[in-house]
N, C-alpha and C. Protein backbone atom coordinates (compact mmCIF):
# COMPACT_ATOMS: atom_id res chain seq x y z
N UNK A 1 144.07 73.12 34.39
CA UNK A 1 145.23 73.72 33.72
C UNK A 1 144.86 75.10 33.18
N UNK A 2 145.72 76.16 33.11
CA UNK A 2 145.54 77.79 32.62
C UNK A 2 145.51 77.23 31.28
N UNK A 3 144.49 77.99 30.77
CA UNK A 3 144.27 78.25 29.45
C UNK A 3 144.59 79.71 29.11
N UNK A 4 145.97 80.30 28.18
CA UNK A 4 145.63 81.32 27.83
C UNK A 4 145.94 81.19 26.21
N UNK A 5 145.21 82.42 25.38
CA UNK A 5 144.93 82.90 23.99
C UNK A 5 146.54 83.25 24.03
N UNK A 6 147.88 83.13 22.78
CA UNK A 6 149.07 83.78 22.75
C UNK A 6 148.60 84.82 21.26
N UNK A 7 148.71 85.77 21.77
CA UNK A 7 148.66 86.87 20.76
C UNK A 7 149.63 87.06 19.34
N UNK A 8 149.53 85.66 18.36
CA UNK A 8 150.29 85.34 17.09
C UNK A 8 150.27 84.52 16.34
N UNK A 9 150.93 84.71 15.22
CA UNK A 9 150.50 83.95 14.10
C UNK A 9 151.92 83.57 13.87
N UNK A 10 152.87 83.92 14.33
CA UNK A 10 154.40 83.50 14.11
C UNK A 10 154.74 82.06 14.37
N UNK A 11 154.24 81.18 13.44
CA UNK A 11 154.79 79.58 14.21
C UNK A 11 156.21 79.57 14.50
N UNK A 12 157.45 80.37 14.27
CA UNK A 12 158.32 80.02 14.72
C UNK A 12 158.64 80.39 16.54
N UNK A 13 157.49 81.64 17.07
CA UNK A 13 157.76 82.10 18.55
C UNK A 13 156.33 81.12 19.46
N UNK A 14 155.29 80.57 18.42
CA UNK A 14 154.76 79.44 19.25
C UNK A 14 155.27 78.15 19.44
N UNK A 15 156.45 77.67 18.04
CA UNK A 15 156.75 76.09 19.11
C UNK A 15 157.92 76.88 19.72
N UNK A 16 158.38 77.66 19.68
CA UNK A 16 160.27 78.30 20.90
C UNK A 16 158.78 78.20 22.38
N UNK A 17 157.81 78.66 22.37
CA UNK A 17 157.10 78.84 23.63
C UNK A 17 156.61 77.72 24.41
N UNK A 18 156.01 77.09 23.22
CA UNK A 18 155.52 75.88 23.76
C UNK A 18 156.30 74.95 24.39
N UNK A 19 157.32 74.89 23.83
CA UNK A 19 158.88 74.09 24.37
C UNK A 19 158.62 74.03 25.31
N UNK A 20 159.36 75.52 25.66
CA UNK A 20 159.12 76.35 27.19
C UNK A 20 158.13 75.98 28.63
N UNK A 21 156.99 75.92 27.68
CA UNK A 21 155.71 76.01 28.47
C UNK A 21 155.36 74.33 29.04
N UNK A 22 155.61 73.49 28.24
CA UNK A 22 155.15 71.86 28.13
C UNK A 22 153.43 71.74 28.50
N UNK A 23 153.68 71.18 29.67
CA UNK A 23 152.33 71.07 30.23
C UNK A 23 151.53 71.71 31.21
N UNK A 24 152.37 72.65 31.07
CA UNK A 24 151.95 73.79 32.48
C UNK A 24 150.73 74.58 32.00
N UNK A 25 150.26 74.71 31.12
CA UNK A 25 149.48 75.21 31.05
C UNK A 25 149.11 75.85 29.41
N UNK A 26 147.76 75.90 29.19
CA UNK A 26 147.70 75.22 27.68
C UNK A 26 147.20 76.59 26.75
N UNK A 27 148.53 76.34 25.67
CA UNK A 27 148.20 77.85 25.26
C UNK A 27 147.42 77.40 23.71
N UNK A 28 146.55 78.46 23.42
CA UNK A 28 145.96 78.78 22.30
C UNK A 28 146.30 79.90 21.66
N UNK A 29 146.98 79.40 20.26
CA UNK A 29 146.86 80.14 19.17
C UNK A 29 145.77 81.24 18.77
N UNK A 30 146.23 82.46 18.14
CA UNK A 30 145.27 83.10 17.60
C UNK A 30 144.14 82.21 16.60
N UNK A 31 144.71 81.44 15.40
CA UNK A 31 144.08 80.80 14.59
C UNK A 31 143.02 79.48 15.35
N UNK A 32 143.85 79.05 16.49
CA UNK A 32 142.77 78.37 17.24
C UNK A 32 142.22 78.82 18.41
N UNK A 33 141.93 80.14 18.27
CA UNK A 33 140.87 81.20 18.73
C UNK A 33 140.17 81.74 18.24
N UNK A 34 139.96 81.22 16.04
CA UNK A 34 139.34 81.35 15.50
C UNK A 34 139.54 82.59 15.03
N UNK A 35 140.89 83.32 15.39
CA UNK A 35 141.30 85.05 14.84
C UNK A 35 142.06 84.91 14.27
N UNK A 36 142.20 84.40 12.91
CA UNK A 36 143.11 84.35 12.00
C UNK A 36 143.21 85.74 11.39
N UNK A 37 144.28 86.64 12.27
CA UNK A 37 144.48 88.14 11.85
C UNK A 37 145.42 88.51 12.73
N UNK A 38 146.51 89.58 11.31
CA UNK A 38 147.78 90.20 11.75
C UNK A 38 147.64 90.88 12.68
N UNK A 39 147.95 91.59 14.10
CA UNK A 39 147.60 92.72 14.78
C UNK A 39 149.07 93.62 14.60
N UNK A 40 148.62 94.84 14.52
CA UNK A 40 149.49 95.81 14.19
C UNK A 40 150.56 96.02 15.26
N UNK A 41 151.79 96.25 14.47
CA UNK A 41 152.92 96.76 15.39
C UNK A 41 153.54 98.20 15.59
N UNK A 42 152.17 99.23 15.97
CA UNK A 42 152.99 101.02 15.46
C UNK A 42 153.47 101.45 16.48
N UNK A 43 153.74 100.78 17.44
CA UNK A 43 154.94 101.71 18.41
C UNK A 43 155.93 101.63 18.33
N UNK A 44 156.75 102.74 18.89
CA UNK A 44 158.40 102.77 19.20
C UNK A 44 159.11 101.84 20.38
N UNK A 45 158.22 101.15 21.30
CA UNK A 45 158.86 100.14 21.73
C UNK A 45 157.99 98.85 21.88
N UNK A 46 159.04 97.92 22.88
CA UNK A 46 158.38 96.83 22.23
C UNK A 46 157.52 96.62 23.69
N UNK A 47 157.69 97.14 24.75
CA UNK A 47 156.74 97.02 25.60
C UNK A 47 155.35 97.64 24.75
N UNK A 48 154.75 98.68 24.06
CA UNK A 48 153.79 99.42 23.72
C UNK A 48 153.49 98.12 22.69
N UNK A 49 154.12 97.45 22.05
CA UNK A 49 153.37 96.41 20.71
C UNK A 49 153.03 95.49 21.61
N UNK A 50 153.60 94.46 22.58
CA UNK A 50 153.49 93.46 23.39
C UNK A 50 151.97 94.30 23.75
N UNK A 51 151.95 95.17 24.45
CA UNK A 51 150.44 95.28 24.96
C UNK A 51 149.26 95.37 24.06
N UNK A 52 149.64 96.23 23.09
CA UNK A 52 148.86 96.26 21.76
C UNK A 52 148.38 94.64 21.24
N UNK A 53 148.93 93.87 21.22
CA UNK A 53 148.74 92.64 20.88
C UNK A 53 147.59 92.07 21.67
N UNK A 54 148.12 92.00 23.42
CA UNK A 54 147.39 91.44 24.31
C UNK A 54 146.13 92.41 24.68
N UNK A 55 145.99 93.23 24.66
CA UNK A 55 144.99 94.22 24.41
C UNK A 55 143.61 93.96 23.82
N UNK A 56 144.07 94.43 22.52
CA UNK A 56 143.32 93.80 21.21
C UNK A 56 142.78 92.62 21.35
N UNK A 57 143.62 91.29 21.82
CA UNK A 57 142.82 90.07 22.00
C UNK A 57 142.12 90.18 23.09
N UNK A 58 142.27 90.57 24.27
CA UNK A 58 141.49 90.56 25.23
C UNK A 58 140.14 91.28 25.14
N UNK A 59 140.34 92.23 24.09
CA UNK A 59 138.64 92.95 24.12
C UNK A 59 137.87 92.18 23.39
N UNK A 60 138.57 91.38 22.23
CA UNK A 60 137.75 90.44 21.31
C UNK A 60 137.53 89.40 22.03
N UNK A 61 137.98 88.34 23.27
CA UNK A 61 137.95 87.30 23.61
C UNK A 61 137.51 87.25 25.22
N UNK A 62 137.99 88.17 25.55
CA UNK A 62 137.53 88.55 27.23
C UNK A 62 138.19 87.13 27.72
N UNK A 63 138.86 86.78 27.29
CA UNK A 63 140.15 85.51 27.77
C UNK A 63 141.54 86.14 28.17
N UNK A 64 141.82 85.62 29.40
CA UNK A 64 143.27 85.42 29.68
C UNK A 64 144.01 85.19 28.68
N UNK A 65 145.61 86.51 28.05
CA UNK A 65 145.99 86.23 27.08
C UNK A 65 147.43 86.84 27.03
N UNK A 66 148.36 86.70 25.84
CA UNK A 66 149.14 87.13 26.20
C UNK A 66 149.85 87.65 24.81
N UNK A 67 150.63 88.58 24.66
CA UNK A 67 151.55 88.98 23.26
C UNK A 67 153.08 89.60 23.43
N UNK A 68 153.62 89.29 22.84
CA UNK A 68 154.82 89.44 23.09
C UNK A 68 155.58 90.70 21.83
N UNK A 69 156.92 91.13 21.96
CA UNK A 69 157.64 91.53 20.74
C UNK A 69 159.03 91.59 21.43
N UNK A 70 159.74 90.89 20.48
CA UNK A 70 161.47 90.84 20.74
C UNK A 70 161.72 91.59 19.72
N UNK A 71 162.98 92.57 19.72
CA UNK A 71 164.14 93.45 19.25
C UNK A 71 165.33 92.94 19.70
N UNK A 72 166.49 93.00 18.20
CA UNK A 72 167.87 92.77 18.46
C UNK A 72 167.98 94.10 18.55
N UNK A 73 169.05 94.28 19.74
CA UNK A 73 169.49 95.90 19.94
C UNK A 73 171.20 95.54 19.74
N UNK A 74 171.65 96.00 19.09
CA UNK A 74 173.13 96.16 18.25
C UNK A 74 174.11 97.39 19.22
N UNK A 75 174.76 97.30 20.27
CA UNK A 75 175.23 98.36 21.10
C UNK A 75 176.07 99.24 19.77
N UNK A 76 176.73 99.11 18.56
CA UNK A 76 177.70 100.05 18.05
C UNK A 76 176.56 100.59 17.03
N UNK A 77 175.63 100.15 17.03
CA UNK A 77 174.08 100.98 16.24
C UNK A 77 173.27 101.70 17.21
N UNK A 78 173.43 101.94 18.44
CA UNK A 78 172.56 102.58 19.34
C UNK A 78 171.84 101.63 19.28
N UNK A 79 171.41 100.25 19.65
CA UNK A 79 170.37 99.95 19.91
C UNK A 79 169.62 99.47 18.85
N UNK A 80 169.99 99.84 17.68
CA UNK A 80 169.29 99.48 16.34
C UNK A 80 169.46 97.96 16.22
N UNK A 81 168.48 97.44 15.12
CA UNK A 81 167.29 97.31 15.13
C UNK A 81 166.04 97.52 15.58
N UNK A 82 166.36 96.89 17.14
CA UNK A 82 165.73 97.33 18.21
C UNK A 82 164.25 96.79 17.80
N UNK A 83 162.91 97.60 17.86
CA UNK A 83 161.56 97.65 17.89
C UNK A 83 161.35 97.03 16.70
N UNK A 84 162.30 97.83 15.68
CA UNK A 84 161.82 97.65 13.86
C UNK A 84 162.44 96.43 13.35
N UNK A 85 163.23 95.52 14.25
CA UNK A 85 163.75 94.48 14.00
C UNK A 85 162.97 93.54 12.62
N UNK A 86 162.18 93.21 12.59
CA UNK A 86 161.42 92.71 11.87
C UNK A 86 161.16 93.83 10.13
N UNK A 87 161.25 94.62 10.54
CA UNK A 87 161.04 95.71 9.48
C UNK A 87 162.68 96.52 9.18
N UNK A 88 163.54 96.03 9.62
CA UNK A 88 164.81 96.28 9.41
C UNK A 88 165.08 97.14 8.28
N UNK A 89 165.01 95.92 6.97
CA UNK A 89 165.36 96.25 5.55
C UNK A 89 164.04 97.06 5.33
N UNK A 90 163.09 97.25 5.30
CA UNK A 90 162.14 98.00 5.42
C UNK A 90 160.38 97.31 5.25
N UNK A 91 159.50 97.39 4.81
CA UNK A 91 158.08 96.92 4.71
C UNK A 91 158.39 96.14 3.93
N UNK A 92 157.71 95.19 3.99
CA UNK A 92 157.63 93.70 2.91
C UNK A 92 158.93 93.26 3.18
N UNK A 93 160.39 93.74 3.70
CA UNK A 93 161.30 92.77 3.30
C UNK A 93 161.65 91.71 3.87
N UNK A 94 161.95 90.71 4.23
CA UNK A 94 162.22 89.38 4.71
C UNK A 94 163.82 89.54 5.53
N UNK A 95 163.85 88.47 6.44
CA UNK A 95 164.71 88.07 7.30
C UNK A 95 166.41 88.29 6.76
N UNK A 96 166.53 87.43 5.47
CA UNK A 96 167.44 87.66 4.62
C UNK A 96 167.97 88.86 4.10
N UNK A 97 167.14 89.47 4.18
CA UNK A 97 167.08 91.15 3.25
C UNK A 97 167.80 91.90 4.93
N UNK A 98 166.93 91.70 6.23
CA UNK A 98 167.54 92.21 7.44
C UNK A 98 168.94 91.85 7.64
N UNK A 99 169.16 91.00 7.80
CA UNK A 99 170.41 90.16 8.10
C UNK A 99 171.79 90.68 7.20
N UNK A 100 170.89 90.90 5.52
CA UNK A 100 171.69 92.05 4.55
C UNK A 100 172.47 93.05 5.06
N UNK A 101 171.41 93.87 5.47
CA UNK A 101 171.13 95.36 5.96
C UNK A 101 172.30 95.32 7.42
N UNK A 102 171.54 94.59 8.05
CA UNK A 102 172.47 94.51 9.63
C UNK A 102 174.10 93.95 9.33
N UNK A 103 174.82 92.93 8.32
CA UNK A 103 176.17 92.84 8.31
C UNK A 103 177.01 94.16 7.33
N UNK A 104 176.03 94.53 6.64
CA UNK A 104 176.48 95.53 5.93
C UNK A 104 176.73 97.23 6.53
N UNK A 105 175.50 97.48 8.15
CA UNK A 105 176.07 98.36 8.97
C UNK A 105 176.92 97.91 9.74
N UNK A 106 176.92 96.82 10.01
CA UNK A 106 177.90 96.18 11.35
C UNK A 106 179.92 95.91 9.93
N UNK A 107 179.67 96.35 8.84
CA UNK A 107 181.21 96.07 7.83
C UNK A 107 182.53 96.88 8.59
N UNK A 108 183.25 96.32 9.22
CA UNK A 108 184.77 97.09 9.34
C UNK A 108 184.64 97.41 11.09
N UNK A 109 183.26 97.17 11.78
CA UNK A 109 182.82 97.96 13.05
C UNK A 109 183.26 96.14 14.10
N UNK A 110 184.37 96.40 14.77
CA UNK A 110 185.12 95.72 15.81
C UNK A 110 184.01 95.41 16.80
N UNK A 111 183.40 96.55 17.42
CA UNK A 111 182.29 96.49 18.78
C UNK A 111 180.94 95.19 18.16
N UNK A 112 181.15 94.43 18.14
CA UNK A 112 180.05 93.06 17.74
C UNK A 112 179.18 93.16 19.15
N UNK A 113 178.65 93.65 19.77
CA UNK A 113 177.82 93.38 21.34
C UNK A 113 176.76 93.78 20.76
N UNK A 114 175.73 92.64 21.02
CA UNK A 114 174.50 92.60 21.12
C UNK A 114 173.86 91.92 22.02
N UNK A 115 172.05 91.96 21.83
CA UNK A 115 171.15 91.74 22.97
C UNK A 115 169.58 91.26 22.24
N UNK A 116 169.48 90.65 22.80
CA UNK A 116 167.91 90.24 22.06
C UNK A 116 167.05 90.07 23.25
N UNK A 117 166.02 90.82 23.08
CA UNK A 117 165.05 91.47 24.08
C UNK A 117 163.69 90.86 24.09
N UNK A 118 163.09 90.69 24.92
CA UNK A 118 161.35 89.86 23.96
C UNK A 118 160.91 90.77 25.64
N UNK A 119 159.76 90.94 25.71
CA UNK A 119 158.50 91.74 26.79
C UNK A 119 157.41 90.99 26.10
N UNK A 120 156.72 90.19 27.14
CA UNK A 120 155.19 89.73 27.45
C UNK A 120 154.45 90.53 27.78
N UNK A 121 153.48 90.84 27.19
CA UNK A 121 152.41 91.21 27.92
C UNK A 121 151.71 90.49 28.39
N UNK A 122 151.03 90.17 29.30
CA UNK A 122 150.15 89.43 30.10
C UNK A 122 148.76 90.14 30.57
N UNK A 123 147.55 90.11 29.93
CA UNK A 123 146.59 90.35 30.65
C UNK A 123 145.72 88.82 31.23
N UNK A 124 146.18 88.77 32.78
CA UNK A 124 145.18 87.88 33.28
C UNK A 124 143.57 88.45 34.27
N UNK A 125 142.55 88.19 33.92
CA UNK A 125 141.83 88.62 34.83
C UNK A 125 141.10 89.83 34.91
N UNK A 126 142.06 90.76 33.51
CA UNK A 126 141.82 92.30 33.14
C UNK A 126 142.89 92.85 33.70
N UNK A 127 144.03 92.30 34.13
CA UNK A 127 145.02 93.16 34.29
C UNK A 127 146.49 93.22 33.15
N UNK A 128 147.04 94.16 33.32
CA UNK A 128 148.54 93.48 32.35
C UNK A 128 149.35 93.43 33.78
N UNK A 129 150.47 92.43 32.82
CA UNK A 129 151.33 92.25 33.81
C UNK A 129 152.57 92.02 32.83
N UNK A 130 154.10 92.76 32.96
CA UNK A 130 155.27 92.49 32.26
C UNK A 130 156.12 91.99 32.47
N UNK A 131 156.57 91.03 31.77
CA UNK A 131 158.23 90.34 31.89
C UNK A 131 158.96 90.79 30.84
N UNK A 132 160.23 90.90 31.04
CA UNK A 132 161.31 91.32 30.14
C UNK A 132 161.93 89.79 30.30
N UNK A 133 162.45 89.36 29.06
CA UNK A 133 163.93 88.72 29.22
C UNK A 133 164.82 89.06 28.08
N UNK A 134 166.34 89.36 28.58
CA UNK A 134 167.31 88.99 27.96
C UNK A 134 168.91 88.57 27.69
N UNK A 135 168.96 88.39 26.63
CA UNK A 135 170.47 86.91 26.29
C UNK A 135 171.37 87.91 25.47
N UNK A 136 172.46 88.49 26.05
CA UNK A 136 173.82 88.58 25.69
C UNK A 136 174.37 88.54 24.68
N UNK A 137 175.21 88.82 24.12
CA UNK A 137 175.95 88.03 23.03
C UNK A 137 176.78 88.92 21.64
N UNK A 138 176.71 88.33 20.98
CA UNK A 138 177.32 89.19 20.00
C UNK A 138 177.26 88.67 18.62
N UNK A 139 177.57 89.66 17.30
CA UNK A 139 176.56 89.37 16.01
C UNK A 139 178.06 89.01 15.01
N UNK A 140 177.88 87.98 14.60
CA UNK A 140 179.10 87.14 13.55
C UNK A 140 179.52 88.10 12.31
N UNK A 141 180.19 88.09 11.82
CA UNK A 141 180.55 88.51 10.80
C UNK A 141 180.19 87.77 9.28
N UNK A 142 179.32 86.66 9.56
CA UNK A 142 178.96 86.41 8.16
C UNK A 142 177.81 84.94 8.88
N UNK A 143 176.70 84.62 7.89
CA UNK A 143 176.00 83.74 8.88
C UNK A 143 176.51 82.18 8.84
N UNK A 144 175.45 81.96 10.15
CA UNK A 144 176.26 80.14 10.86
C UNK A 144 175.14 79.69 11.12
N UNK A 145 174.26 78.28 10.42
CA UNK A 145 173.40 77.59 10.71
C UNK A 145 172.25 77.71 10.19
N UNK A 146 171.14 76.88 10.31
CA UNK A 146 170.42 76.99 9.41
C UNK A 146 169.06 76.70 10.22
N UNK A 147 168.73 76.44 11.32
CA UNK A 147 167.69 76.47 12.67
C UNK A 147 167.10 77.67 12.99
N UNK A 148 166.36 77.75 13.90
CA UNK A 148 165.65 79.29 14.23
C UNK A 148 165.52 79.67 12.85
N UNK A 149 165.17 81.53 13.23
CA UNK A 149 164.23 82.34 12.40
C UNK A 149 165.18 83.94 12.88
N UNK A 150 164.74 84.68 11.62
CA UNK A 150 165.10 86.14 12.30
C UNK A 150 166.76 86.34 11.85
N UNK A 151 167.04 86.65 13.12
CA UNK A 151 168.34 87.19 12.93
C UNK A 151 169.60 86.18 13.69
N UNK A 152 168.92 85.07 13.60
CA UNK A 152 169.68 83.74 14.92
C UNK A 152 170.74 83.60 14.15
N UNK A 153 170.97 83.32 12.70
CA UNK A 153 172.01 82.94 12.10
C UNK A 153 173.17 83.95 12.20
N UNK A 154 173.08 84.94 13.09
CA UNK A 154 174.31 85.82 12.74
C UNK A 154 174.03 86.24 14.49
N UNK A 155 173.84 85.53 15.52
CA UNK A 155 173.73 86.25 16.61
C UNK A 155 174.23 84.82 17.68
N UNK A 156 175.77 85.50 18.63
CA UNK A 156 175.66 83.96 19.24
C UNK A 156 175.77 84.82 20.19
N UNK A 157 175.37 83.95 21.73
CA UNK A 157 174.90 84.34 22.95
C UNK A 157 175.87 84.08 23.70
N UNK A 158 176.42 84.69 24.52
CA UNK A 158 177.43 84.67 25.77
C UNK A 158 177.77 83.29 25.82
N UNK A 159 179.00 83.08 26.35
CA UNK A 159 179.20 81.63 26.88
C UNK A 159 179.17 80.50 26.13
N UNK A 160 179.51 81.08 24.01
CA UNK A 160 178.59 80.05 23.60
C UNK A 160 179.81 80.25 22.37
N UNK A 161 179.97 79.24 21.46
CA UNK A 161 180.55 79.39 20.31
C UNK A 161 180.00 79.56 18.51
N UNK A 162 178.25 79.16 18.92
CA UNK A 162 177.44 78.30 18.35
C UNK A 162 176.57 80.26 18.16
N UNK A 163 176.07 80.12 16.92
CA UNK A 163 174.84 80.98 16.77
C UNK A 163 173.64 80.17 17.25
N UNK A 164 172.32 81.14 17.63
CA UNK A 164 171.44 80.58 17.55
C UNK A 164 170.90 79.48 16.25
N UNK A 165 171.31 80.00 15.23
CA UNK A 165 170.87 78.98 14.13
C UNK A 165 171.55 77.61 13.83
N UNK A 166 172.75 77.35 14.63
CA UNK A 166 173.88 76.23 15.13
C UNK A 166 173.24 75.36 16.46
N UNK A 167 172.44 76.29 16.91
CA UNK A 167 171.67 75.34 18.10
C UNK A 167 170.38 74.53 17.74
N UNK A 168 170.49 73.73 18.64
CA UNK A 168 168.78 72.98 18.44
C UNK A 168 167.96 73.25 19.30
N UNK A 169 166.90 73.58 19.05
CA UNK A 169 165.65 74.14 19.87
C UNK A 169 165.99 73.73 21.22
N UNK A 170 166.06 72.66 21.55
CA UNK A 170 166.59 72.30 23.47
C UNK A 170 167.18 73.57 23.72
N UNK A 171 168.19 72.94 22.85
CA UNK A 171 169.86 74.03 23.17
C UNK A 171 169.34 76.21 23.57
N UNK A 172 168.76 76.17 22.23
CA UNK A 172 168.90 77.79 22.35
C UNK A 172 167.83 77.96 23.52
N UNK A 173 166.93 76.70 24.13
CA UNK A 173 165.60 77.44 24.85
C UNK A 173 166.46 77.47 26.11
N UNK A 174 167.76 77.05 26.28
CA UNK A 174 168.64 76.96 27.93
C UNK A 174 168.74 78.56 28.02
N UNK A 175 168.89 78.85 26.42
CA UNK A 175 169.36 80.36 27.17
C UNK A 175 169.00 81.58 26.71
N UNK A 176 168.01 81.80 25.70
CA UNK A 176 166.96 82.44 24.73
C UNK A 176 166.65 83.45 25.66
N UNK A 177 166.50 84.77 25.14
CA UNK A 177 165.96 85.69 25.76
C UNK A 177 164.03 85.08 25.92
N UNK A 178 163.78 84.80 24.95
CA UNK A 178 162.03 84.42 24.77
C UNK A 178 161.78 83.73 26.13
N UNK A 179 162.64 82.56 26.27
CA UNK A 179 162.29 81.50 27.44
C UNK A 179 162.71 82.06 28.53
N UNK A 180 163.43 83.01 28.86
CA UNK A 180 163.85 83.77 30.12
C UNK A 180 162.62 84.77 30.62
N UNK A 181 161.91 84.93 29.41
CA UNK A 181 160.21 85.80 29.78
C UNK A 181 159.36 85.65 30.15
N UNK A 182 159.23 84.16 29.40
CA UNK A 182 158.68 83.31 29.46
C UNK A 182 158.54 82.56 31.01
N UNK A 183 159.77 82.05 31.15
CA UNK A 183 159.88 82.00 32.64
C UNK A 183 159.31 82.65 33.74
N UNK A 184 159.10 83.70 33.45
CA UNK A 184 158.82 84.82 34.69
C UNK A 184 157.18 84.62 34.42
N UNK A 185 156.64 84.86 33.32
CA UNK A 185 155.09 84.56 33.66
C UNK A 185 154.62 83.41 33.70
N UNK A 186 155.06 81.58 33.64
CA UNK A 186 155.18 80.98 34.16
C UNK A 186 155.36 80.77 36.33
N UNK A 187 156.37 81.71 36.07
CA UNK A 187 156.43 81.66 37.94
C UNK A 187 155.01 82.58 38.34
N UNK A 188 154.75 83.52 37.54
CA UNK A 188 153.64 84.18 37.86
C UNK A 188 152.48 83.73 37.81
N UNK A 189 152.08 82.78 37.07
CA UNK A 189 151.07 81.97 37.29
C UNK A 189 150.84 81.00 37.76
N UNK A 190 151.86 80.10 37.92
CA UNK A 190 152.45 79.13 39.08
C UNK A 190 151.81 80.12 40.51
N UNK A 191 152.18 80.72 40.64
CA UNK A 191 151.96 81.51 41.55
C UNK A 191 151.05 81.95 42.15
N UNK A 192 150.19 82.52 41.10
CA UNK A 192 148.41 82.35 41.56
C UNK A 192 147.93 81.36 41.73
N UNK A 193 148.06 79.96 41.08
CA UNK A 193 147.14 78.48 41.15
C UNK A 193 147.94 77.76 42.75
N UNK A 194 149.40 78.41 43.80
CA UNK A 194 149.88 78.28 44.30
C UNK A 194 149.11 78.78 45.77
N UNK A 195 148.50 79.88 45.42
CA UNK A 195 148.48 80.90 46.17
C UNK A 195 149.34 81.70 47.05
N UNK A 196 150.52 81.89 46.38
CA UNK A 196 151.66 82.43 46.46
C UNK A 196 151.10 84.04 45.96
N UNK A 197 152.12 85.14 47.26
CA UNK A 197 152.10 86.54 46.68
C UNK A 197 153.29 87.01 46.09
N UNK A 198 153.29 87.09 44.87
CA UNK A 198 154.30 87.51 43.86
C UNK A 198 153.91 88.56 43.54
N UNK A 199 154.95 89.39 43.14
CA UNK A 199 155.02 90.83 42.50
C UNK A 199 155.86 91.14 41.09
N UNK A 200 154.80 90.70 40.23
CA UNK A 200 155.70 90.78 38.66
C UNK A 200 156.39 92.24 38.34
N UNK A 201 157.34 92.24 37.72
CA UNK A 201 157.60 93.70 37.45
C UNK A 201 156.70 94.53 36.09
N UNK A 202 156.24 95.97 36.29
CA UNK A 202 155.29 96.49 35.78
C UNK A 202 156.47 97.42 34.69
């Protein structure tokens, strides 16, 4: 079975992964890689942090590994949150404090379309390799549910009536931008133990 290192300390994006992942192949935590440590997020996108993550672990571990970063991008904000998603309300502030910030730019504004984005980095072998996934949708006018993490309570996904925070882990992994990324480096490694020639997108 693939063993790879996941570049985080976020228990809420290791069990959404693990879900994902089951038995296909067995991932290790930073903390049970014995790197109990934040790695920095200073770029402007989230492809440049995803690598930064997997990077960093790979020079410390010389293991197959992987890091990720999702952004809500808000279409009547340009895109905002976006990268700083997490840092929304600003340094130190919490989910609640974002969620503040984001219904209070989104007050009186009709255009509700949004997108939640996650990019893997993948270094297997010494190489990177990228997946994008993402889920549709649009941001509530006041929050719904009390599940997930982030910005789920005020974000429901195409096709759906339910916020992410109204769903149960099954439910949101059918259609989660994370597990749609997820997916793709799954087929990609499926793929090598297959000996299948796949071409991930770079």
């Amino acid at each position: 079975m693939p063993v790879l290192v996941f570049a985080t300390n976020n228990v809420n994006k290791i069990k959404e992964i693990k879900d994902v992942v089951g038995d296909r192949f067995d991932i290790i935590t930073l903390k049970e890689a014995g790197l109990d440590r934040d790695i920095p997020e200073p770029h402007d996108t989230l492809e440049a942090n995803a690598s930064e993550k997997s990077r960093t672990i790979y020079q410390i571990t010389r293991q197959s590994c992987f890091g990720e970063d999702t952004g809500l991008e808000v279409e009547a904000l340009n895109g905002a949150p976006g990268v700083k998603s997490a840092r929304y309300a600003g340094e130190g502030r919490n989910s609640e404090e974002n969620i503040d910030k984001l219904l209070k730019e989104l007050d009186g504004v009709e255009n509700r379309a949004a997108r939640f984005r996650t990019v893997i980095s993948l270094i297997w072998e010494g190489q990177e390799y990228l997946f994008e996934g993402i889920c549709k949708g649009k941001i509530k006018k006041s929050r719904g549910g009390y599940n997930g993490f982030g910005f789920d309570s005020v974000f429901i996904p195409e096709n759906s009536m339910l916020s992410f925070a109204e769903m149960s882990l099954e439910e949101k992994n059918k259609v989660s931008h994370r597990k749609k990324a997820v997916e793709k480096l799954l087929e990609f490694v499926d793929g090598i133990y297959n000996n299948k020639s796949l071409n991930p997108s770079h």
